[in-house]
C-alpha atoms as a PDB file:
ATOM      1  CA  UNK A   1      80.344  22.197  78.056  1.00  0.00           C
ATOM      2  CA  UNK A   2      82.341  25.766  78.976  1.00  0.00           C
ATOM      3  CA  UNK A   3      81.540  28.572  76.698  1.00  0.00           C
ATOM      4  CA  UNK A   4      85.197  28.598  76.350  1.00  0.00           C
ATOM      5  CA  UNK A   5      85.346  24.805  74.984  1.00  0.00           C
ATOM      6  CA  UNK A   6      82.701  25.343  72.339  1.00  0.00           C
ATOM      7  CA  UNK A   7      84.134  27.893  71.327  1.00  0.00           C
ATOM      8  CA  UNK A   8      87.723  26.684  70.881  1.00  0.00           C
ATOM      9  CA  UNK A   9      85.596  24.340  68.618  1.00  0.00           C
ATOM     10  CA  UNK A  10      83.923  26.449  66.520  1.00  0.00           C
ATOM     11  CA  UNK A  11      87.119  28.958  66.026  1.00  0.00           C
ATOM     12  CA  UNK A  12      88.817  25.998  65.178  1.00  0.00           C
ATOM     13  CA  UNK A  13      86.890  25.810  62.064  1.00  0.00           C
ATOM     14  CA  UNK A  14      88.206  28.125  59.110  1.00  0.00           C
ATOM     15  CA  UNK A  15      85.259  28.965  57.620  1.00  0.00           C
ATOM     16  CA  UNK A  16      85.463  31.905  54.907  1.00  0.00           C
ATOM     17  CA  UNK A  17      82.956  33.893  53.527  1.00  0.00           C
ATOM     18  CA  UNK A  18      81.971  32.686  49.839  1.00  0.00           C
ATOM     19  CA  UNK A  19      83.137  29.068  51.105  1.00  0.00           C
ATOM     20  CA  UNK A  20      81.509  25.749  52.100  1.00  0.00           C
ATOM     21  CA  UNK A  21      80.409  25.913  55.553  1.00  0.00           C
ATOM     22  CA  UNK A  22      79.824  22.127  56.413  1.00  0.00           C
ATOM     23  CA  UNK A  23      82.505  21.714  59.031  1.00  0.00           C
ATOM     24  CA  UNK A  24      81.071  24.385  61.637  1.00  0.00           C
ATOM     25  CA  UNK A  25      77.829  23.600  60.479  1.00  0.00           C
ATOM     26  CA  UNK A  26      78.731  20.490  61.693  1.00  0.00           C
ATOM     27  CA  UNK A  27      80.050  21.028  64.988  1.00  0.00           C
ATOM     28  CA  UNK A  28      77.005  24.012  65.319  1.00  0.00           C
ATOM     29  CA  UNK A  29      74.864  20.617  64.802  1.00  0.00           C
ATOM     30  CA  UNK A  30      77.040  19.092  67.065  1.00  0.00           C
ATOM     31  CA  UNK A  31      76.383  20.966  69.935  1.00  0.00           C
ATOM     32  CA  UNK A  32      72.518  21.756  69.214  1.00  0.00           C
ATOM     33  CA  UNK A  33      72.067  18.019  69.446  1.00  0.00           C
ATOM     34  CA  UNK A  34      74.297  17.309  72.890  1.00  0.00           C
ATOM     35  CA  UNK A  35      71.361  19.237  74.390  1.00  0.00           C
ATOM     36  CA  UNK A  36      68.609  17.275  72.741  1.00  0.00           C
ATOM     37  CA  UNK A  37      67.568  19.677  70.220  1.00  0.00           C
ATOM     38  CA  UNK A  38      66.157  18.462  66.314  1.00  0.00           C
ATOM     39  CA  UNK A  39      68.212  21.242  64.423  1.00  0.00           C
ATOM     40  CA  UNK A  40      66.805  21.885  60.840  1.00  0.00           C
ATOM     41  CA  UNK A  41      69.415  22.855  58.425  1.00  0.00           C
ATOM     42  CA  UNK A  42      67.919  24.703  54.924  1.00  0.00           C
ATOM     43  CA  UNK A  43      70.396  24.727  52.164  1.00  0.00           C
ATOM     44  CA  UNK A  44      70.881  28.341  51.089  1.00  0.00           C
ATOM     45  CA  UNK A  45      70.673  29.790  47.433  1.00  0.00           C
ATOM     46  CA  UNK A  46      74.816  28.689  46.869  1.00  0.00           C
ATOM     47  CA  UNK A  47      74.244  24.908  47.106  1.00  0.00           C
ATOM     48  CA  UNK A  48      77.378  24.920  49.269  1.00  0.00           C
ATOM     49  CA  UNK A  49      76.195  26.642  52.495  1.00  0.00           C
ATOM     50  CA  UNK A  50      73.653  25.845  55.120  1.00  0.00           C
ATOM     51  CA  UNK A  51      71.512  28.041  57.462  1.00  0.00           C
ATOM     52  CA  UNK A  52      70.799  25.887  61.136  1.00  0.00           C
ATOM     53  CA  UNK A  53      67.346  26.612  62.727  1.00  0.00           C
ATOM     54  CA  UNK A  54      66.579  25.038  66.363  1.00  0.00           C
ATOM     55  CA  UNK A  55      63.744  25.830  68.363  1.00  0.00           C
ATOM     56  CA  UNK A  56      63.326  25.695  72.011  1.00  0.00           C
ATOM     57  CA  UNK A  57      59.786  25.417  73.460  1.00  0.00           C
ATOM     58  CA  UNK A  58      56.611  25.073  72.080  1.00  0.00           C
ATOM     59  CA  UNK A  59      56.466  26.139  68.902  1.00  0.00           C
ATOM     60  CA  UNK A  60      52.717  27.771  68.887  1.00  0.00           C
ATOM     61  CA  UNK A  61      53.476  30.372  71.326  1.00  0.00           C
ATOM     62  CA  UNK A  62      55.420  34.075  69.909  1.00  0.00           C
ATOM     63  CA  UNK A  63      59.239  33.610  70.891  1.00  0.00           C
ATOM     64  CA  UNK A  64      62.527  35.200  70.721  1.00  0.00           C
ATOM     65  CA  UNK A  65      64.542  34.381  67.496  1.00  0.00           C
ATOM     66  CA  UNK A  66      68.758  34.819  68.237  1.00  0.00           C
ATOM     67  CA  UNK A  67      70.493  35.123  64.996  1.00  0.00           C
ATOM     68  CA  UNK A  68      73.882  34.895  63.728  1.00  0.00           C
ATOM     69  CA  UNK A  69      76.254  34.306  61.189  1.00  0.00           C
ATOM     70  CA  UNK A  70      79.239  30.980  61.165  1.00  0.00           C
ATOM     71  CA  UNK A  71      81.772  32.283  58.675  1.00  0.00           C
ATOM     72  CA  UNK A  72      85.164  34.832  59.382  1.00  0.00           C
ATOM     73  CA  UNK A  73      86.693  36.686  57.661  1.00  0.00           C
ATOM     74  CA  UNK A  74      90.504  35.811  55.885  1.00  0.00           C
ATOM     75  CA  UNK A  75      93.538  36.339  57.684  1.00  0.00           C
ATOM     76  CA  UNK A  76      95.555  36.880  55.233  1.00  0.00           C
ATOM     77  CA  UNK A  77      97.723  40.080  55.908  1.00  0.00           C
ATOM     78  CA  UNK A  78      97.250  40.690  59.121  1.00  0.00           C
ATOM     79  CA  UNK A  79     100.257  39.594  61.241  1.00  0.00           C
ATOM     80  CA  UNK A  80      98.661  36.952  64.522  1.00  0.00           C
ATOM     81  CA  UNK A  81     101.396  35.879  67.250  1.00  0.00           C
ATOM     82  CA  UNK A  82      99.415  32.433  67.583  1.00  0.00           C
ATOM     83  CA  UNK A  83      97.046  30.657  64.921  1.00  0.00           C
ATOM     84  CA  UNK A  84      94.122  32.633  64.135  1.00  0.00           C
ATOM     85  CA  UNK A  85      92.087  29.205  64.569  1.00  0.00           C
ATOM     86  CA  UNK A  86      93.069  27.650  67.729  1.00  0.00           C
ATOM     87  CA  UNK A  87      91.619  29.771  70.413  1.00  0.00           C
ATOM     88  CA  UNK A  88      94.577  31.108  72.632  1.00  0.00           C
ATOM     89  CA  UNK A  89      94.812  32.940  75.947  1.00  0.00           C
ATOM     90  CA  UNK A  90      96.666  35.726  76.472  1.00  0.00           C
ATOM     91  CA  UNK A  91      96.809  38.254  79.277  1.00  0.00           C
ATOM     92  CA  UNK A  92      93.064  36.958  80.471  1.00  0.00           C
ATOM     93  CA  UNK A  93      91.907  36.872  76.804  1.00  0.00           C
ATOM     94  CA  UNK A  94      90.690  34.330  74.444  1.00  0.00           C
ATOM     95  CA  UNK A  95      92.607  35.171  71.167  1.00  0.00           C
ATOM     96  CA  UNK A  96      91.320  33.235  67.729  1.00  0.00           C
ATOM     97  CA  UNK A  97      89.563  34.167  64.616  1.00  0.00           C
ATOM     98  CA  UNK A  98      86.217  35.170  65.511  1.00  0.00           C
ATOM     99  CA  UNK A  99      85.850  34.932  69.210  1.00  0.00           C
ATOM    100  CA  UNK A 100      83.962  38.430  69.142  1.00  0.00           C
ATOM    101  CA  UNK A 101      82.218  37.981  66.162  1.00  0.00           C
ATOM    102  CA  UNK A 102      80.410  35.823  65.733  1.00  0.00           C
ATOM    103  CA  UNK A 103      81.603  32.808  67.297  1.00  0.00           C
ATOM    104  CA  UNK A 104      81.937  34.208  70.542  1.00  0.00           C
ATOM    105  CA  UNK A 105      78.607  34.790  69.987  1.00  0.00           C
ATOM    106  CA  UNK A 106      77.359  31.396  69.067  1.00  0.00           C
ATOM    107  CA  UNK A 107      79.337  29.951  71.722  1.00  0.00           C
ATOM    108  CA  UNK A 108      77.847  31.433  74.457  1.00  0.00           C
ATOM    109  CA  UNK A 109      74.011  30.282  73.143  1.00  0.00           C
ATOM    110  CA  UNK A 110      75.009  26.650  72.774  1.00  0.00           C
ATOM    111  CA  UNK A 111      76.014  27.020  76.171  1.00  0.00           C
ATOM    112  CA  UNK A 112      72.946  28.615  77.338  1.00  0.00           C
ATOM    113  CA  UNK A 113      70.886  25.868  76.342  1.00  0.00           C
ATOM    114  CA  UNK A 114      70.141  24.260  79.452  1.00  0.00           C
ATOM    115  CA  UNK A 115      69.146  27.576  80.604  1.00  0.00           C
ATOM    116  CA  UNK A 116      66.746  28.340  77.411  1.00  0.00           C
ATOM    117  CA  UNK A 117      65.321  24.691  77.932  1.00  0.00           C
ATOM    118  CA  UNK A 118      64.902  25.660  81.785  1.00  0.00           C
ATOM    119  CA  UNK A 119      62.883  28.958  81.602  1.00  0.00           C
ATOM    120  CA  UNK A 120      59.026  29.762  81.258  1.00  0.00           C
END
């Protein structure tokens, strides 16, 4: 998949701070799995939220650890000419609730992937 279709997935999930985060846990599962990695999910502290580890290589040898975060912030009063979570371009942007941070971010990982997988 495009960078640009996982991540009209993932900002298609509304996932707030403080909130459940199952549904782009989900589709962050989703994607981890398409290209054939285990992903390990660890409950956090709140009962309600999940942290997603996948590893890529062998797992004896030092390695490079990308991190990030799922959840947005609200929207609520700030004034968006399209939905906030449906990614949208405009003008030769992608518009939608975090498509710099952090799903923009995630998005263009899953997609690397193949890449990861690929390298020495």
């Amino acid at each position: 998949m495009t960078p640009e279709a996982i991540l009209a997935d993932l900002v298609a999930c509304a996932d707030l701070p403080g909130r459940p985060n199952a549904l782009i846990a989900a589709r962050v599962q989703h994607h981890l799995r398409r290209a054939g990695l285990e992903p390990v999910v660890l409950t956090g502290p709140e009962g309600d939220r999940v942290n997603i580890l996948a590893t890529i290589g062998p797992r004896d040898v030092p390695g490079v650890i990308l991190s990030g975060h799922m959840d947005v912030v609200p929207t609520e009063g700030q004034v968006w000419a399209s939905d906030p979570f449906r990614l949208t371009p405009h003008n030769g942007r992608l518009h939608g609730r975090g498509t710099t941070d952090m799903k923009g971010y995630l998005a263009c990982m899953l997609a690397m992937i193949p890449e990861f997988q690929a390298a020495d």
